[in-house]
PDB file of N, CA and C in Angstrom:
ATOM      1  N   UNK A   1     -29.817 114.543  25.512  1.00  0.00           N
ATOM      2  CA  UNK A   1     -30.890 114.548  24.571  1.00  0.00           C
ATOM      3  C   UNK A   1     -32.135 114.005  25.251  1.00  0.00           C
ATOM      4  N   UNK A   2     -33.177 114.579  24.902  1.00  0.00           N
ATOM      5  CA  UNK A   2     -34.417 114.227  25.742  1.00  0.00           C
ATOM      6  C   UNK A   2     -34.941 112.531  25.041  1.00  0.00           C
ATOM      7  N   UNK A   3     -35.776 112.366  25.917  1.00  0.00           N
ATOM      8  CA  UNK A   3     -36.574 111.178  24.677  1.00  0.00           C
ATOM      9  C   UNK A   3     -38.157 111.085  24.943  1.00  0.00           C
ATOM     10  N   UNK A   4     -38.970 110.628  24.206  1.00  0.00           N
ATOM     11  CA  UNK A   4     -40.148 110.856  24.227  1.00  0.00           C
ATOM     12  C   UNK A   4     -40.816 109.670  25.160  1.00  0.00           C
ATOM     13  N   UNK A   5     -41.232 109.713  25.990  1.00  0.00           N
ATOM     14  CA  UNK A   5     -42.278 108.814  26.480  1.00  0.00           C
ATOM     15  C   UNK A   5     -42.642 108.078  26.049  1.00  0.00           C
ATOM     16  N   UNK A   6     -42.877 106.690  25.785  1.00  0.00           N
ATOM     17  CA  UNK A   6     -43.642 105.863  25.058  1.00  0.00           C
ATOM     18  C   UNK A   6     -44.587 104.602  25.905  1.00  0.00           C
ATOM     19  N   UNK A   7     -45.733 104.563  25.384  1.00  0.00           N
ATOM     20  CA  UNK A   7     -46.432 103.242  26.641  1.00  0.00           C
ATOM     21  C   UNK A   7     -46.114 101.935  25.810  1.00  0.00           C
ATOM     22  N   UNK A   8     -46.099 101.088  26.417  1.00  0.00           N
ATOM     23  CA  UNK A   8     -46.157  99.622  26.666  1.00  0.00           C
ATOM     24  C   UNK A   8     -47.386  99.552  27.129  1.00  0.00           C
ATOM     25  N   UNK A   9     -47.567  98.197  25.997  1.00  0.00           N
ATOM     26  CA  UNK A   9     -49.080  97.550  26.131  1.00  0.00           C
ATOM     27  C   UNK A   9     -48.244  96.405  26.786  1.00  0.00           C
ATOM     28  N   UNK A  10     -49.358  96.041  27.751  1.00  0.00           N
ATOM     29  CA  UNK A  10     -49.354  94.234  27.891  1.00  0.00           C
ATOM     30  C   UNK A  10     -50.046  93.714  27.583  1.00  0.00           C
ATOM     31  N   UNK A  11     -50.838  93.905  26.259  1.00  0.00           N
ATOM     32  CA  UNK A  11     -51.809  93.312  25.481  1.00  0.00           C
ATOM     33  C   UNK A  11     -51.042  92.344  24.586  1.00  0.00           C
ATOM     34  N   UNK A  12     -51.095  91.076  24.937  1.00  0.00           N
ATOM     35  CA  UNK A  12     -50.094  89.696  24.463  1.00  0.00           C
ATOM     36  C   UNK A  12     -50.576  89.858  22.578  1.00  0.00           C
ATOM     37  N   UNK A  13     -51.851  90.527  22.002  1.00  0.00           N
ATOM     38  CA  UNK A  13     -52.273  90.447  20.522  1.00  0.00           C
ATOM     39  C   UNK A  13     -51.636  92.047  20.118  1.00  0.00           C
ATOM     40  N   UNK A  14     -51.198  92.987  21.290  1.00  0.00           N
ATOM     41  CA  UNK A  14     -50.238  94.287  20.451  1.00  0.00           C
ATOM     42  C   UNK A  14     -49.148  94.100  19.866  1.00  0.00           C
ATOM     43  N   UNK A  15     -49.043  94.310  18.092  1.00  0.00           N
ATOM     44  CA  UNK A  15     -47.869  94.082  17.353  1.00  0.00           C
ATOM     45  C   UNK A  15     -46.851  95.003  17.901  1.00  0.00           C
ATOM     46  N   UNK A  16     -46.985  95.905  18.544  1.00  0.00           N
ATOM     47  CA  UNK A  16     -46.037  97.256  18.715  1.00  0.00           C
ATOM     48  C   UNK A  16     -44.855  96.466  20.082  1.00  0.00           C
ATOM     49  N   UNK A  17     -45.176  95.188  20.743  1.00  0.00           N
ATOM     50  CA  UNK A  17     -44.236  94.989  21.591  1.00  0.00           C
ATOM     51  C   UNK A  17     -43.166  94.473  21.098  1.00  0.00           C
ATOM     52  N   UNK A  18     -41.848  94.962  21.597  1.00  0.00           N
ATOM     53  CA  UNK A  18     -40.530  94.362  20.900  1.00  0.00           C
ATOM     54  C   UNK A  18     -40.231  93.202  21.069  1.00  0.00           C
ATOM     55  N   UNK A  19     -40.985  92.488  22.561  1.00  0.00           N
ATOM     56  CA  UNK A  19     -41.032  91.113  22.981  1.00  0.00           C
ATOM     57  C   UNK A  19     -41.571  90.443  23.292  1.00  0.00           C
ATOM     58  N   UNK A  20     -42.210  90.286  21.949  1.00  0.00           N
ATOM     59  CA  UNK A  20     -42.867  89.121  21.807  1.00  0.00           C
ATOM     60  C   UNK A  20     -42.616  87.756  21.219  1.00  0.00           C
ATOM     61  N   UNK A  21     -43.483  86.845  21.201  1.00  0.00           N
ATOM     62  CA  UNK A  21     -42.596  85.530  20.777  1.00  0.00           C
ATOM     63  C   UNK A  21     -41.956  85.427  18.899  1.00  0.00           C
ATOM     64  N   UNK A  22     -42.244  86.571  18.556  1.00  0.00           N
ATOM     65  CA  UNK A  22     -41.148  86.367  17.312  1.00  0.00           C
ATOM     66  C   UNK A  22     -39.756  86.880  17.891  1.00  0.00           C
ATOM     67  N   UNK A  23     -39.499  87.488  18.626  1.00  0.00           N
ATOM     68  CA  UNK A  23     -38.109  87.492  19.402  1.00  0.00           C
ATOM     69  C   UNK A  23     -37.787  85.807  20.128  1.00  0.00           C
ATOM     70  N   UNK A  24     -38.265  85.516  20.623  1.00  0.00           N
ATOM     71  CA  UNK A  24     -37.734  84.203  21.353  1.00  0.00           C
ATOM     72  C   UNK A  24     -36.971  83.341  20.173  1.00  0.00           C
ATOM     73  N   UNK A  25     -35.528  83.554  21.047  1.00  0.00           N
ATOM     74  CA  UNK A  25     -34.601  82.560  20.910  1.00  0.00           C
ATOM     75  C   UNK A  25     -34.003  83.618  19.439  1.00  0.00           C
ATOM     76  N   UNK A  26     -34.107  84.795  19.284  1.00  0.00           N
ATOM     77  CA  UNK A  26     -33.425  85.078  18.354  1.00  0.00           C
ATOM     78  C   UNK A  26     -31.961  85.809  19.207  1.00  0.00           C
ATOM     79  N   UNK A  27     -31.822  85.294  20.149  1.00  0.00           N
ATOM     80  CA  UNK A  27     -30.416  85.713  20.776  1.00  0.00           C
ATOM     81  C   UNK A  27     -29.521  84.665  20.797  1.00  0.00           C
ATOM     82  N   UNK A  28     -29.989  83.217  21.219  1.00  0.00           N
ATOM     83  CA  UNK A  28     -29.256  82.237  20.152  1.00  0.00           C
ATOM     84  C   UNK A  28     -28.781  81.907  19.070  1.00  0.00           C
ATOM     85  N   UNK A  29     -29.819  82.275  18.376  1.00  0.00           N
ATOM     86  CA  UNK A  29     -29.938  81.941  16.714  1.00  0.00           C
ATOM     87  C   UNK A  29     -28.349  83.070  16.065  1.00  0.00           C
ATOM     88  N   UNK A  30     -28.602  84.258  16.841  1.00  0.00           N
ATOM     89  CA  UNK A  30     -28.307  85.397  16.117  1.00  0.00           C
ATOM     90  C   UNK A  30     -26.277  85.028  16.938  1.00  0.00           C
ATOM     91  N   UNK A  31     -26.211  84.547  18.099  1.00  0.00           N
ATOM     92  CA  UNK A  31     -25.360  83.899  18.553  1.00  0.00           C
ATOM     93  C   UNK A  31     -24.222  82.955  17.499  1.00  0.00           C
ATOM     94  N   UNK A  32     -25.187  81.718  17.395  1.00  0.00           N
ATOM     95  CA  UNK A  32     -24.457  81.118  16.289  1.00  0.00           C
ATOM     96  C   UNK A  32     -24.475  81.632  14.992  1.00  0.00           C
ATOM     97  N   UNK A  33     -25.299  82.264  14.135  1.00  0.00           N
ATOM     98  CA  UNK A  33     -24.811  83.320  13.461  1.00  0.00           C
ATOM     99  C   UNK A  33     -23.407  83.784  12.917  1.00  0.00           C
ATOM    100  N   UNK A  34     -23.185  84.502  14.582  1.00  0.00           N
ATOM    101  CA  UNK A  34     -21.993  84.985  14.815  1.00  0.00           C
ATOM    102  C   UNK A  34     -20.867  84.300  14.876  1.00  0.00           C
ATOM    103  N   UNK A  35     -20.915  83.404  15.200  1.00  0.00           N
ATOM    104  CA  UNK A  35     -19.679  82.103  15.569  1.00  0.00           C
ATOM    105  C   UNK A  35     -19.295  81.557  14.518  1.00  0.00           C
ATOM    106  N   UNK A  36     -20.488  81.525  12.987  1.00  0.00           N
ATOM    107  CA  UNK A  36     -20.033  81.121  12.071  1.00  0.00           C
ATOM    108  C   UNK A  36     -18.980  82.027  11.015  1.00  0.00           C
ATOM    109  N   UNK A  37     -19.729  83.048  11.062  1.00  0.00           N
ATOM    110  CA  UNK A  37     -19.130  83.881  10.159  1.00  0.00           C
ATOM    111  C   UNK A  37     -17.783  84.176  10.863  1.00  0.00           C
ATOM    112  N   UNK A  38     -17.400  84.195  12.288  1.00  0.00           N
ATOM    113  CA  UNK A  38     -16.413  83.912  13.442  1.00  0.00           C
ATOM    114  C   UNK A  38     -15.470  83.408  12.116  1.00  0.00           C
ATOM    115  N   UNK A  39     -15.952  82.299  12.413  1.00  0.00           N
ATOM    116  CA  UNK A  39     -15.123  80.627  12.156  1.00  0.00           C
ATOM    117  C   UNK A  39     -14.603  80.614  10.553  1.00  0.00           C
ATOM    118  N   UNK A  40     -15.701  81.422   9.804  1.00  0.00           N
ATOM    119  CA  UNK A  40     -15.691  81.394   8.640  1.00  0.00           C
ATOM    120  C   UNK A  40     -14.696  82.461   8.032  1.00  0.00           C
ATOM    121  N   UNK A  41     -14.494  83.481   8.510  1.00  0.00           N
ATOM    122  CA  UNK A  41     -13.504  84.163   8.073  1.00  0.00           C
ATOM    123  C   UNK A  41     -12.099  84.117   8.805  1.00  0.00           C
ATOM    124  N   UNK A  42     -11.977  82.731   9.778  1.00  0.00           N
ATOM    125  CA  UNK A  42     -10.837  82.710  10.256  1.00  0.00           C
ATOM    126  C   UNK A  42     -10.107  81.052   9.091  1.00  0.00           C
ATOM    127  N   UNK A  43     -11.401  80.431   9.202  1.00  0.00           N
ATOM    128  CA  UNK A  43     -11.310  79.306   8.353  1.00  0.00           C
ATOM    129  C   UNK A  43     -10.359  79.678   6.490  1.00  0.00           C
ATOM    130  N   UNK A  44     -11.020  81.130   6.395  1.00  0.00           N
ATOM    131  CA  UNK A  44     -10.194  81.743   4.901  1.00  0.00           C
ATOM    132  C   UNK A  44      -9.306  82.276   4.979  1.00  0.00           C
ATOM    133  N   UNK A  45      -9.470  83.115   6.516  1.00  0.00           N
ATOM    134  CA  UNK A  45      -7.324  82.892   6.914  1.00  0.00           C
ATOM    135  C   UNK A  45      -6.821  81.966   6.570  1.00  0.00           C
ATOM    136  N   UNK A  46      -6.693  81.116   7.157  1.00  0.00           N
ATOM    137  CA  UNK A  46      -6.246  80.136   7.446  1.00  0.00           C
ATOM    138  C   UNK A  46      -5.635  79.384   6.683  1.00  0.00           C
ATOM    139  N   UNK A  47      -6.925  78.996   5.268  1.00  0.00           N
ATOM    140  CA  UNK A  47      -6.721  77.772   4.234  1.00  0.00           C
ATOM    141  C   UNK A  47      -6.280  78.902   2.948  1.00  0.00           C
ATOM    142  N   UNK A  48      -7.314  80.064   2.136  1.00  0.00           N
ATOM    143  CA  UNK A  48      -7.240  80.791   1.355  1.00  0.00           C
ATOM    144  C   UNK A  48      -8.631  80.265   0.579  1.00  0.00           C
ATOM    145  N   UNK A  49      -9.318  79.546   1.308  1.00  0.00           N
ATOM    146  CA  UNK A  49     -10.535  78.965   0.712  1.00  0.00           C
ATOM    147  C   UNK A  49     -11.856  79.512   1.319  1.00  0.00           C
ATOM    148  N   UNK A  50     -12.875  79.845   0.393  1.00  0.00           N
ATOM    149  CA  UNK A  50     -13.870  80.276   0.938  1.00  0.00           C
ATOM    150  C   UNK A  50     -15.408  79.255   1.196  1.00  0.00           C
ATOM    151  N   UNK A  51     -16.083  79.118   2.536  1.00  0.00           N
ATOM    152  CA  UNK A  51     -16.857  78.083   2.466  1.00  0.00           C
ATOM    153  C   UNK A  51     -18.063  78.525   1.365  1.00  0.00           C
ATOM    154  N   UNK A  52     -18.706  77.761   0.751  1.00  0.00           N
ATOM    155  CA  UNK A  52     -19.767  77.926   0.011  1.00  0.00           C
ATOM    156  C   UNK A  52     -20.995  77.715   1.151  1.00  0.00           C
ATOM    157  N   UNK A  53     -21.204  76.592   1.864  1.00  0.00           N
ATOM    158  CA  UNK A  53     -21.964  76.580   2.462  1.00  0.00           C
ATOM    159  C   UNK A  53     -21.636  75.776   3.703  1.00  0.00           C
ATOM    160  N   UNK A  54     -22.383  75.913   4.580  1.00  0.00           N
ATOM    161  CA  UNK A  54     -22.090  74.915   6.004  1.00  0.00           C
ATOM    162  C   UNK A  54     -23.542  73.810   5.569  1.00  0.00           C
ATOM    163  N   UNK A  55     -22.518  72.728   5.786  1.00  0.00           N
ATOM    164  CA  UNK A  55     -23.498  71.529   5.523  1.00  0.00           C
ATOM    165  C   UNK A  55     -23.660  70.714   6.775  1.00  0.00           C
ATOM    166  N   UNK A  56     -22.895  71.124   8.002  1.00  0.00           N
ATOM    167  CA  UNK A  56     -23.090  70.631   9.273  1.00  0.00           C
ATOM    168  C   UNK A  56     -23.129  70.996  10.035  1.00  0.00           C
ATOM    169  N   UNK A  57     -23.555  71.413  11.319  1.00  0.00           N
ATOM    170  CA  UNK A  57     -23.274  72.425  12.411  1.00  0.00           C
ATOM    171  C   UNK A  57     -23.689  71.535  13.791  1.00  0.00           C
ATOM    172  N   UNK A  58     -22.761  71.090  14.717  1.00  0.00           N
ATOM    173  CA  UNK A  58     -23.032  70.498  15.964  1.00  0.00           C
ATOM    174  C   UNK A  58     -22.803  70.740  17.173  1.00  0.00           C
ATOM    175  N   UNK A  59     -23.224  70.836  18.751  1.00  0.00           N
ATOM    176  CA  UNK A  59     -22.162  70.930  19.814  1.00  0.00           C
ATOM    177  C   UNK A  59     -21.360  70.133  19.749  1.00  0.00           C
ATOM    178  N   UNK A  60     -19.983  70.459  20.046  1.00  0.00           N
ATOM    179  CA  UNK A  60     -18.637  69.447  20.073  1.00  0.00           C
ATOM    180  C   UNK A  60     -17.799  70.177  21.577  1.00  0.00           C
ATOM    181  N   UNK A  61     -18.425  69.238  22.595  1.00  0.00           N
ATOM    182  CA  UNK A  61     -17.949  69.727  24.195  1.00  0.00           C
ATOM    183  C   UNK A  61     -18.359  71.251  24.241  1.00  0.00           C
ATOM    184  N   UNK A  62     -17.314  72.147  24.638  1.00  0.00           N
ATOM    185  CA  UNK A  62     -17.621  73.754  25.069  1.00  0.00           C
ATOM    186  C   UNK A  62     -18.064  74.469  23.802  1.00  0.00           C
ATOM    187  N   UNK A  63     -17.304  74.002  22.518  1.00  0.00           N
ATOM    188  CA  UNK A  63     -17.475  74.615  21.234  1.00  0.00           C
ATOM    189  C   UNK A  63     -18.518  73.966  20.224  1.00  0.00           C
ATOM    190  N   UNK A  64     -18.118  74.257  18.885  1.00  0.00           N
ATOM    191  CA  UNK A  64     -19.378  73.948  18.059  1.00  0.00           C
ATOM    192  C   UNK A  64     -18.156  72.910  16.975  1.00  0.00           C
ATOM    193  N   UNK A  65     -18.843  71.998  15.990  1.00  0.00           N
ATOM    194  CA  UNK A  65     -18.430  70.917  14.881  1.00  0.00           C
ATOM    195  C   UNK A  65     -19.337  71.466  13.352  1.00  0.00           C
ATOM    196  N   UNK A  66     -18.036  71.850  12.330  1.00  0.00           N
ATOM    197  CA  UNK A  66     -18.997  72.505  11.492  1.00  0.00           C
ATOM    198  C   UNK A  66     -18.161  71.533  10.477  1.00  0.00           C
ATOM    199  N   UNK A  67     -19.409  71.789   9.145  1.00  0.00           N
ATOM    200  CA  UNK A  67     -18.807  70.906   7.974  1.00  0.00           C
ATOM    201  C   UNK A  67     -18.674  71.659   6.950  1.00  0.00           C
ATOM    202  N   UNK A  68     -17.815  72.673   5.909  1.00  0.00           N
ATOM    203  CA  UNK A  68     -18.143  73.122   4.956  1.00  0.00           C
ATOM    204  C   UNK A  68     -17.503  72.659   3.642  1.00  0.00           C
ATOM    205  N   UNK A  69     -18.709  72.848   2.763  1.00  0.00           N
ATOM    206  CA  UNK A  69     -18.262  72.486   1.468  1.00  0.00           C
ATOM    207  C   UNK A  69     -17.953  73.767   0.562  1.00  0.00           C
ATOM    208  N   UNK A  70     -16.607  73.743   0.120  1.00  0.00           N
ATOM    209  CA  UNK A  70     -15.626  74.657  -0.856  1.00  0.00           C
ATOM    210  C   UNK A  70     -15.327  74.166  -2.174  1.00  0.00           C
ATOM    211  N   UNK A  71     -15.413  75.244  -2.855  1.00  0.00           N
ATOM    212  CA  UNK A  71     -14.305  75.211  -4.061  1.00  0.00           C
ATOM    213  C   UNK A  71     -13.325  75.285  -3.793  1.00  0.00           C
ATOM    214  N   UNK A  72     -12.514  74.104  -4.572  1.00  0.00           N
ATOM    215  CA  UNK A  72     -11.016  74.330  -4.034  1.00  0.00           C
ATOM    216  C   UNK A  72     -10.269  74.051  -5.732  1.00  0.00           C
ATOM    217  N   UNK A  73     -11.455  73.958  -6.875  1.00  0.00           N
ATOM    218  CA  UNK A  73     -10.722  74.184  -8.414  1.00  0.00           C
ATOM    219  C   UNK A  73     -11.607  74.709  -8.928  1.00  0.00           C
ATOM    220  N   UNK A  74     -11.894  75.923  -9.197  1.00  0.00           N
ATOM    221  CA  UNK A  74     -13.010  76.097 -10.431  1.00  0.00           C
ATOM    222  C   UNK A  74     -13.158  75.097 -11.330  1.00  0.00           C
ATOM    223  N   UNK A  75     -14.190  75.129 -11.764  1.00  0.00           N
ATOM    224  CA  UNK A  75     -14.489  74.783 -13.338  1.00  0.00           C
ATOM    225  C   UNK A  75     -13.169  75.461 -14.409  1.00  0.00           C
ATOM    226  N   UNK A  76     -13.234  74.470 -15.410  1.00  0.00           N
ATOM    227  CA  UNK A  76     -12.401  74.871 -16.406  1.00  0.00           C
ATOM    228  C   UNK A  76     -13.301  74.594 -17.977  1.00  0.00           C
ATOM    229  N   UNK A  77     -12.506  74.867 -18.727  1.00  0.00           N
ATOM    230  CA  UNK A  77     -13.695  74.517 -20.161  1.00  0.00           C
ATOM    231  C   UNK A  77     -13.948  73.324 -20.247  1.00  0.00           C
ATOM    232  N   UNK A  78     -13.177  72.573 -20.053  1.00  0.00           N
ATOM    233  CA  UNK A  78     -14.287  71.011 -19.958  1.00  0.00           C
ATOM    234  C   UNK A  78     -13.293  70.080 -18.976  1.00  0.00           C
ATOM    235  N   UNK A  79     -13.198  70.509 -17.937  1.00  0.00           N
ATOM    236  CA  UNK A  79     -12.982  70.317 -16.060  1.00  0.00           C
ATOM    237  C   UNK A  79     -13.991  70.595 -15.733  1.00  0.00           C
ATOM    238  N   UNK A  80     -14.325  69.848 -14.911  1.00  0.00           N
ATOM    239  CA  UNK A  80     -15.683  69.651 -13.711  1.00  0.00           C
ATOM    240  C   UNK A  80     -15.089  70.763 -12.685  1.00  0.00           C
ATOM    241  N   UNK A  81     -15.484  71.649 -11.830  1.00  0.00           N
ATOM    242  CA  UNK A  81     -14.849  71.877 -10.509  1.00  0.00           C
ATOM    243  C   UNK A  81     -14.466  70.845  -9.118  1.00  0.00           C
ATOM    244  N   UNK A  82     -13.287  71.474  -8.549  1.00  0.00           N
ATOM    245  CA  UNK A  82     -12.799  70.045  -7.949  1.00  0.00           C
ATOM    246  C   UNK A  82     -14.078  70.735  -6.218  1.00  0.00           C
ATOM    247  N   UNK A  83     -14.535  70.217  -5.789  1.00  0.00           N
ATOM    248  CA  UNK A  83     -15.157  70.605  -4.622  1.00  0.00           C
ATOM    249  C   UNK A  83     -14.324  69.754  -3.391  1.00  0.00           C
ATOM    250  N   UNK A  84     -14.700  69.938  -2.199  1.00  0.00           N
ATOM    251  CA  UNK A  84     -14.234  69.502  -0.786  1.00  0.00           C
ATOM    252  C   UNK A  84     -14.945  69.803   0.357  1.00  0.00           C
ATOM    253  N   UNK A  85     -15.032  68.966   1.302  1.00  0.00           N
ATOM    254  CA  UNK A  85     -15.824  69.052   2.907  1.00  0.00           C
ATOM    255  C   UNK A  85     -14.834  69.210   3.671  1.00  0.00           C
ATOM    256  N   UNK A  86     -15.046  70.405   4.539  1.00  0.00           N
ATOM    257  CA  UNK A  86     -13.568  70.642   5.366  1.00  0.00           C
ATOM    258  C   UNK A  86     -14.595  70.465   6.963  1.00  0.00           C
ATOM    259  N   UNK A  87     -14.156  69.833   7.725  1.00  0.00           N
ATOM    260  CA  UNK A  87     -14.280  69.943   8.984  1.00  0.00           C
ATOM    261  C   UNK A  87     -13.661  70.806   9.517  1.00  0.00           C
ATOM    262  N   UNK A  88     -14.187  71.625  10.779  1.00  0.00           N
ATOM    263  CA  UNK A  88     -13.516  72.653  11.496  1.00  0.00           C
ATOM    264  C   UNK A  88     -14.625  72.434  12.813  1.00  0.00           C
ATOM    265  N   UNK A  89     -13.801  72.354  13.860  1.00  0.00           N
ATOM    266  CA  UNK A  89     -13.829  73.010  15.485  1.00  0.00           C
ATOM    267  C   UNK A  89     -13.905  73.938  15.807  1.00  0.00           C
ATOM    268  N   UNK A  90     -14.278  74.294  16.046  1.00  0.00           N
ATOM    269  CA  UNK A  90     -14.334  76.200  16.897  1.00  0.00           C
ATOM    270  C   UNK A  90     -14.435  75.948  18.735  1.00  0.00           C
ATOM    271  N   UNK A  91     -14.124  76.989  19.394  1.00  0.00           N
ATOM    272  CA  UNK A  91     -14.426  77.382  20.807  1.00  0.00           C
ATOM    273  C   UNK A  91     -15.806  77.334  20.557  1.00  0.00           C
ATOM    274  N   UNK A  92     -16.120  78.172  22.168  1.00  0.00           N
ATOM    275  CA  UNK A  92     -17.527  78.548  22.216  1.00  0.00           C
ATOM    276  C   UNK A  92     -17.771  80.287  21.214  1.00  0.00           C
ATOM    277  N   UNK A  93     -16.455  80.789  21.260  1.00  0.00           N
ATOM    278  CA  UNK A  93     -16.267  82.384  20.614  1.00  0.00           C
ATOM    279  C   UNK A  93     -16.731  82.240  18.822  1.00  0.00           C
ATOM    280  N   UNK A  94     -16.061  80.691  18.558  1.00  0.00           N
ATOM    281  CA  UNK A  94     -16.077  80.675  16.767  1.00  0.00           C
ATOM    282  C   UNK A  94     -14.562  80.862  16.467  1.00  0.00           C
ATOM    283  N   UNK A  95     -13.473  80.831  17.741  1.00  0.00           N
ATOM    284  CA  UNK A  95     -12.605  81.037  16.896  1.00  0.00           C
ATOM    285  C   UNK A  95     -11.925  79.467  16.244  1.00  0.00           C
ATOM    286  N   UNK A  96     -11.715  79.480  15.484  1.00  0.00           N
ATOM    287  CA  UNK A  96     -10.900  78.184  14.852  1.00  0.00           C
ATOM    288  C   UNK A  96     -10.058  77.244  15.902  1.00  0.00           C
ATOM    289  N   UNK A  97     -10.485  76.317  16.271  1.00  0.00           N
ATOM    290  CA  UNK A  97      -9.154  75.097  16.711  1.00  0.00           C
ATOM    291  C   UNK A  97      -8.767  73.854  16.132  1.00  0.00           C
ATOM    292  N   UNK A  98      -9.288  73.772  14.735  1.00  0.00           N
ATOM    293  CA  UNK A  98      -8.738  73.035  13.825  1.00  0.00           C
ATOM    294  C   UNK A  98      -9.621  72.998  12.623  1.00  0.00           C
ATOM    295  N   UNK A  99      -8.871  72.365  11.862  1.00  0.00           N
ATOM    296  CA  UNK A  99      -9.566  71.868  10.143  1.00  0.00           C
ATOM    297  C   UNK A  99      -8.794  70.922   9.557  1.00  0.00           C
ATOM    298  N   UNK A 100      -9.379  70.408   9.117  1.00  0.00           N
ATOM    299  CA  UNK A 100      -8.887  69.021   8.171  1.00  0.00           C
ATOM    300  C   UNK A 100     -10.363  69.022   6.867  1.00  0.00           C
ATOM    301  N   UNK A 101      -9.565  68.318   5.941  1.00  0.00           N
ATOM    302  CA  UNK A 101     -10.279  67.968   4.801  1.00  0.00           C
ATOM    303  C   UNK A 101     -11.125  66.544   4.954  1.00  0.00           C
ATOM    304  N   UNK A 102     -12.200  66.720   4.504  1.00  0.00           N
ATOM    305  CA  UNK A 102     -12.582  65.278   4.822  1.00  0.00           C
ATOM    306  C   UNK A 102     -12.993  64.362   3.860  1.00  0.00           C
ATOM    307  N   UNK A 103     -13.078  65.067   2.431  1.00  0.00           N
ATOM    308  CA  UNK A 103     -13.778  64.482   1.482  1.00  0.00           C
ATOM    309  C   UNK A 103     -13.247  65.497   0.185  1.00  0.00           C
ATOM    310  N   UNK A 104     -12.670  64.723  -0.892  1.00  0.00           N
ATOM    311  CA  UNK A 104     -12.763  65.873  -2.117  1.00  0.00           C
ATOM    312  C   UNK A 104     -13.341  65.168  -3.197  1.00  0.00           C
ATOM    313  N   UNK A 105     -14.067  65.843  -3.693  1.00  0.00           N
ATOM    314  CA  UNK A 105     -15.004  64.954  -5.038  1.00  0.00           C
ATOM    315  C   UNK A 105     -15.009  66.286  -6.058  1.00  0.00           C
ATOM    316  N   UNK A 106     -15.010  65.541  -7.503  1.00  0.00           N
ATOM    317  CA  UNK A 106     -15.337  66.825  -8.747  1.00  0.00           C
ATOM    318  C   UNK A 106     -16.772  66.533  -8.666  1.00  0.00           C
ATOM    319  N   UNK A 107     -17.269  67.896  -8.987  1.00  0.00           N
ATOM    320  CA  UNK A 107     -18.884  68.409  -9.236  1.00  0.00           C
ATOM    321  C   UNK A 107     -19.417  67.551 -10.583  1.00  0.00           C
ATOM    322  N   UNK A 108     -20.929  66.953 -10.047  1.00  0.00           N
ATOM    323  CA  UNK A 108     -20.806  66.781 -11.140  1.00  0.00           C
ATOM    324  C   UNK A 108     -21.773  66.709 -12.052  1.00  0.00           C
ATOM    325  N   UNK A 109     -21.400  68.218 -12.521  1.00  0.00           N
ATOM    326  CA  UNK A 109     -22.186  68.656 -13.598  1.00  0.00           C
ATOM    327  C   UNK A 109     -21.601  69.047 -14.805  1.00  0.00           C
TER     328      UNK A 109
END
């Protein structure tokens, strides 16, 4: 298939360049990203729990230290939901090398 010619400006104020500094560092960003959702759908293997949100994210040696907070009871008609902070390890890939619970508290609303 043919392709069309196209110029490149090196005019640092042309919106049309693909690399420019709104790209910088979105190969990291887009990196861990990946490692979470990694971690995160190995993490629901794993437990049968789904994270609501990551409330921590750290280097831990080669891999990463994440914190998520889950439902682990719905709400009931007048039950609070039971919530929990699960720690998890990952490689450098996101795949899982451990979890433990670290905290369970009811919501409280």
């Amino acid at each position: 298939m043919a392709r069309e010619a196209t110029e490149h400006s090196d005019d640092p104020n042309d919106d049309t360049n693909d690399d420019g500094p709104d790209d910088a560092g979105a190969g990291p960003a887009r990196a861990v990203l990946e490692m979470i959702g990694t971690a995160g759908a190995e993490f629901t293997a794993l437990t049968g729990l789904r994270a609501e949100a990551v409330t921590r994210l750290e280097r831990h040696g080669n891999g990463w230290l994440l914190e998520a907070e889950v439902v682990e009871t719905p709400p009931l008609r007048r039950t609070p939901a039971v919530l929990a902070l699960y720690e998890v390890t990952t490689g450098p890939d996101g795949r899982v090398t451990g979890c433990r619970r670290v905290r369970r508290y009811r919501h409280p609303g």
